[in-house]
C-alpha atoms as a PDB file:
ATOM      1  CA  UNK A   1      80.926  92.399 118.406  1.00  0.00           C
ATOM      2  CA  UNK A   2      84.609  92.079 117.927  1.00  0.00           C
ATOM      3  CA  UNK A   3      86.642  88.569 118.321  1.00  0.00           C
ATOM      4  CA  UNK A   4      89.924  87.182 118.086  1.00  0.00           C
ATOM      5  CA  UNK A   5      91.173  85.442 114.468  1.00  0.00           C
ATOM      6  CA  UNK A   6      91.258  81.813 114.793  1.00  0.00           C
ATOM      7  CA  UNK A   7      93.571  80.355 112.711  1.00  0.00           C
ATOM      8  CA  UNK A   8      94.677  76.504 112.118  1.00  0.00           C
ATOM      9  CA  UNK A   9      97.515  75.049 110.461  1.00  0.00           C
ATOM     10  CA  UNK A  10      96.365  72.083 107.687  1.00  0.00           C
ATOM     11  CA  UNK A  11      98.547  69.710 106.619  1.00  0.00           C
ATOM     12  CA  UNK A  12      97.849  68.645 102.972  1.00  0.00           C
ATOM     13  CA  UNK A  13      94.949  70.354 102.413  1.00  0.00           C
ATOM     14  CA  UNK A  14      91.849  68.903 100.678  1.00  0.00           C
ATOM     15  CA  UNK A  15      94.452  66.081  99.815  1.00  0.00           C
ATOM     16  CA  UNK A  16      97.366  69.163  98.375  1.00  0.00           C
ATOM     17  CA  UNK A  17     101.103  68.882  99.627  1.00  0.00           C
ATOM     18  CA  UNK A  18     102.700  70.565 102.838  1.00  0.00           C
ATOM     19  CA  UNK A  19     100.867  72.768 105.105  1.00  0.00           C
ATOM     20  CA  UNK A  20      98.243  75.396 105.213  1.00  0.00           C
ATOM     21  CA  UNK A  21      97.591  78.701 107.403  1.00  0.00           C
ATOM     22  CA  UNK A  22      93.886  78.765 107.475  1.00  0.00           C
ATOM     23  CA  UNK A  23      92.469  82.666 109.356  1.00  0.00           C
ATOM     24  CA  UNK A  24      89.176  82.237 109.767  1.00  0.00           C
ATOM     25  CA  UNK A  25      86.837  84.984 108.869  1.00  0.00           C
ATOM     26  CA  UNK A  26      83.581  83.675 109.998  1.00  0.00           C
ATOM     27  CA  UNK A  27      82.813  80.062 110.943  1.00  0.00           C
ATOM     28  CA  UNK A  28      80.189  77.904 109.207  1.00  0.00           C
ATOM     29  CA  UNK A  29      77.373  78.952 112.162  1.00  0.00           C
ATOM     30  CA  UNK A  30      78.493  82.605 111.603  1.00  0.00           C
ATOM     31  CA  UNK A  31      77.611  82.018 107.831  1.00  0.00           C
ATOM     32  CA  UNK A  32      74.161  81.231 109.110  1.00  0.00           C
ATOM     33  CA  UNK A  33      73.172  78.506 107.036  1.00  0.00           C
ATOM     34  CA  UNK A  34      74.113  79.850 103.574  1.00  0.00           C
ATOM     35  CA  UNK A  35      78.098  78.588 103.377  1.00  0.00           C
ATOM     36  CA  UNK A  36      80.238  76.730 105.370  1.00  0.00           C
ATOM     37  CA  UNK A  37      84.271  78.990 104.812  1.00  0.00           C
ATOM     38  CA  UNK A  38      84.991  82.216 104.927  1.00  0.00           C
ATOM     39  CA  UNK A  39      88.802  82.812 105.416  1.00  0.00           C
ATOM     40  CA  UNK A  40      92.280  83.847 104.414  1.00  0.00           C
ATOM     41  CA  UNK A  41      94.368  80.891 103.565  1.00  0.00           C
ATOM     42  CA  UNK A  42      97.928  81.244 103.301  1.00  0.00           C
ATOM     43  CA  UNK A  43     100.474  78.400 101.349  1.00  0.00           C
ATOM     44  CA  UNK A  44     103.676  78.783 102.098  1.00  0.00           C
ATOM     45  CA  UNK A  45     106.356  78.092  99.381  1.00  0.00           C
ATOM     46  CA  UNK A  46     105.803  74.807  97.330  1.00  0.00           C
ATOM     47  CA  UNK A  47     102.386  74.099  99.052  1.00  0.00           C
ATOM     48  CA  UNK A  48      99.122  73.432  97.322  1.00  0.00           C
ATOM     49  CA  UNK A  49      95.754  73.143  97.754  1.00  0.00           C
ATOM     50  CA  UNK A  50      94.655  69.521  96.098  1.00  0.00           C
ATOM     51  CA  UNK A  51      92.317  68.850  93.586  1.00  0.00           C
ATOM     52  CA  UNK A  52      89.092  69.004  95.004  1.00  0.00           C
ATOM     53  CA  UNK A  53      85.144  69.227  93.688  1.00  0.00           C
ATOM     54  CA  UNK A  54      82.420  71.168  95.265  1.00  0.00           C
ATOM     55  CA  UNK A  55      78.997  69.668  94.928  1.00  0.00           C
ATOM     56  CA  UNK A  56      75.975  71.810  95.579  1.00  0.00           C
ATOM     57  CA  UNK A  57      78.758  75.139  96.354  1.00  0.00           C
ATOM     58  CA  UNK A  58      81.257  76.690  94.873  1.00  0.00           C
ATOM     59  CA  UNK A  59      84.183  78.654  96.788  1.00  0.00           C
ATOM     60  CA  UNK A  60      85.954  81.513  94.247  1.00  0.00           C
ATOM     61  CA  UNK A  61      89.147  82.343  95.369  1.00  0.00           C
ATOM     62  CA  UNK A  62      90.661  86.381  95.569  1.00  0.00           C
ATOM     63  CA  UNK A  63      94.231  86.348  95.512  1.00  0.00           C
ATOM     64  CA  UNK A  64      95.686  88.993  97.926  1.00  0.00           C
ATOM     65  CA  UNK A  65      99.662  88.748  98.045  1.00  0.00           C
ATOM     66  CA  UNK A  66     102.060  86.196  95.872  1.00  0.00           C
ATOM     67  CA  UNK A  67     101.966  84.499  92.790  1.00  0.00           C
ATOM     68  CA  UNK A  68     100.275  80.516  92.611  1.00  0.00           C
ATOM     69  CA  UNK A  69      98.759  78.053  89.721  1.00  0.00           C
ATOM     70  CA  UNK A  70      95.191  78.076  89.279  1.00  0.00           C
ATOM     71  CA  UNK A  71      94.253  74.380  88.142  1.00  0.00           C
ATOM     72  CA  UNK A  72      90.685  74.626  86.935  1.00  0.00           C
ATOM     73  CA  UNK A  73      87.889  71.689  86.045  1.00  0.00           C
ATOM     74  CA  UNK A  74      89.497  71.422  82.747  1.00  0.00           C
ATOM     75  CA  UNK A  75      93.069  70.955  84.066  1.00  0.00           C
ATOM     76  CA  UNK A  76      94.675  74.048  82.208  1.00  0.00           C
ATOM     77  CA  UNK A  77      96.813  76.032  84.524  1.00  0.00           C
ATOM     78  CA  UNK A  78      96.488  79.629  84.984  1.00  0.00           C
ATOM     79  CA  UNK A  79      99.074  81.883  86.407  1.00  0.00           C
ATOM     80  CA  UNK A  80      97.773  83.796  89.453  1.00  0.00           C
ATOM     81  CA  UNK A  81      98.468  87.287  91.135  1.00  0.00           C
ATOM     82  CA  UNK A  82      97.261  89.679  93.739  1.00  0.00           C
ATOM     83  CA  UNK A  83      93.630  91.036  92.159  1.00  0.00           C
ATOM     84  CA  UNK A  84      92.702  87.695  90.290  1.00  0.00           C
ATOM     85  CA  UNK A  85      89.623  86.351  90.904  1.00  0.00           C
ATOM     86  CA  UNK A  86      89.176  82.532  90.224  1.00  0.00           C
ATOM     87  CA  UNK A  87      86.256  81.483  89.829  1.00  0.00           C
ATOM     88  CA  UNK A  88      85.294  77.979  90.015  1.00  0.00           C
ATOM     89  CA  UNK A  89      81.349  76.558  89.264  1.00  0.00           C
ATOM     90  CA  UNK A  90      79.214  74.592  91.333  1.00  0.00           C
ATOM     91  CA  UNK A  91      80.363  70.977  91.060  1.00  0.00           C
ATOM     92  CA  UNK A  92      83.572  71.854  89.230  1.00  0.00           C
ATOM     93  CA  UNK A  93      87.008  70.811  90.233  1.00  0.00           C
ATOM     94  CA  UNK A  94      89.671  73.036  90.729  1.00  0.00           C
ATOM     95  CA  UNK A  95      93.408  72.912  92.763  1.00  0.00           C
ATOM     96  CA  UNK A  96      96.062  75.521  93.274  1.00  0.00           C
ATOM     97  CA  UNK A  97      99.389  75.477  94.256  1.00  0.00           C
ATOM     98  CA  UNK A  98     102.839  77.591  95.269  1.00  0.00           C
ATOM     99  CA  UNK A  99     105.304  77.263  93.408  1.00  0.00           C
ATOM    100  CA  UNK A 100     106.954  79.833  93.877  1.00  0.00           C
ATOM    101  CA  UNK A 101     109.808  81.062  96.525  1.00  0.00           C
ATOM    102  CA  UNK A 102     106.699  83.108  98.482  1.00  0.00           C
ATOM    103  CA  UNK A 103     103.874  82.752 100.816  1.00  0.00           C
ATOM    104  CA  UNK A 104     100.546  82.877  98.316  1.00  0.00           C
ATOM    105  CA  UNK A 105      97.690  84.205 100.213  1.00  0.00           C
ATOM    106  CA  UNK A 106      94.096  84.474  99.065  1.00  0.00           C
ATOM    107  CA  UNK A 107      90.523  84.377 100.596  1.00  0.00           C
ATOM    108  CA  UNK A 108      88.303  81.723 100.431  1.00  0.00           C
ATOM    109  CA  UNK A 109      84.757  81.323 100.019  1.00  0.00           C
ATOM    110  CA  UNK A 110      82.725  78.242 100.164  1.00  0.00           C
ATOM    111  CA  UNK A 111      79.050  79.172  99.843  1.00  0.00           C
ATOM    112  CA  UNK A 112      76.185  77.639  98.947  1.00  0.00           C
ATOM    113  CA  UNK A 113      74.282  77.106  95.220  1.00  0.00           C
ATOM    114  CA  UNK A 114      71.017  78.970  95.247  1.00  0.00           C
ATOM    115  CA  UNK A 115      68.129  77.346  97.118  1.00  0.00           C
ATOM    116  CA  UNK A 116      70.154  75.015  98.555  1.00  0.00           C
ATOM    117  CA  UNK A 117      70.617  74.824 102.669  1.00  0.00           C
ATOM    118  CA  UNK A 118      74.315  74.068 104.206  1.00  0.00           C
ATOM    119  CA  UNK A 119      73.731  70.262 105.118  1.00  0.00           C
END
C-alpha cells in the first residue's frame, strides 16, 4: 500500500512559538496500538517546539537538516545538527527550538514505555 503525506501546519506547538510543518509518517491507528507520532516536523526560522513532558512515552528526536537547541529535563541546552539523536526518557521534559536563519527538520517519535497500551 502506498498513500499520500499528510501534513498540517501547528501553530505554537506543544505550547512553543510560531508555526510547525508536521509530515506525517504513520498515524496513531497505523502505529497499531504501540505509539501515537511518527513524522517529520519541520520549524521554520525562530520557531520552537515548547517545553513539554511525556508520561508513560517518550518521543527521541533525529535531526535531518539545520541546526536547533535541544532543551533537555535538566534545562541545559545542547546544540543540535543533522545526525544527532536526542534522546529524551519516559516522563522527562524536553523543548527545542530554531534559532537559527534555517528551516530545522527532524523526525519524531512518540512511542510507548514497555507494557504499556496507547490510551
Amino acid at each position: 500500500m502506498v498513500r499520500r503525506e499528510r501534513t498540517t501546519e501547528v501553530s505554537e506547538l506543544a505550547g512553543g512559538r510560531g508555526p510547525a510543518r508536521v509530515h506525517h509518517v504513520l498515524s496513531k491507528d497505523e502505529l497499531m496500538g504501540h505509539g501515537r507520532l511518527y513524522a517529520r516536523v519541520v520549524l521554520p526560522p525562530k520557531s520552537s517546539v515548547g517545553w513539554h513532558q511525556h508520561v508513560g512515552e517518550t518521543e527521541p528526536y533525529y535531526i535531518l537538516k539545520g541546526e536547533g537547541d535541544f532543551i533537555d529535563d535538566d534545562r541545559s541546552v545542547t546544540k543540535v545538527h543533522a545526525g544527532d539523536v536526542c534522546l529524551i526518557q519516559v516522563g522527562h521534559w524536553h523543548s527545542i527550538e530554531n534559532n537559527s536563519d534555517s528551516d530545522l527538520e527532524f523526525m519524531a517519535l512518540i512511542y510507548n514505555e514497555a507494557g504499556r497500551v496507547a490510551p
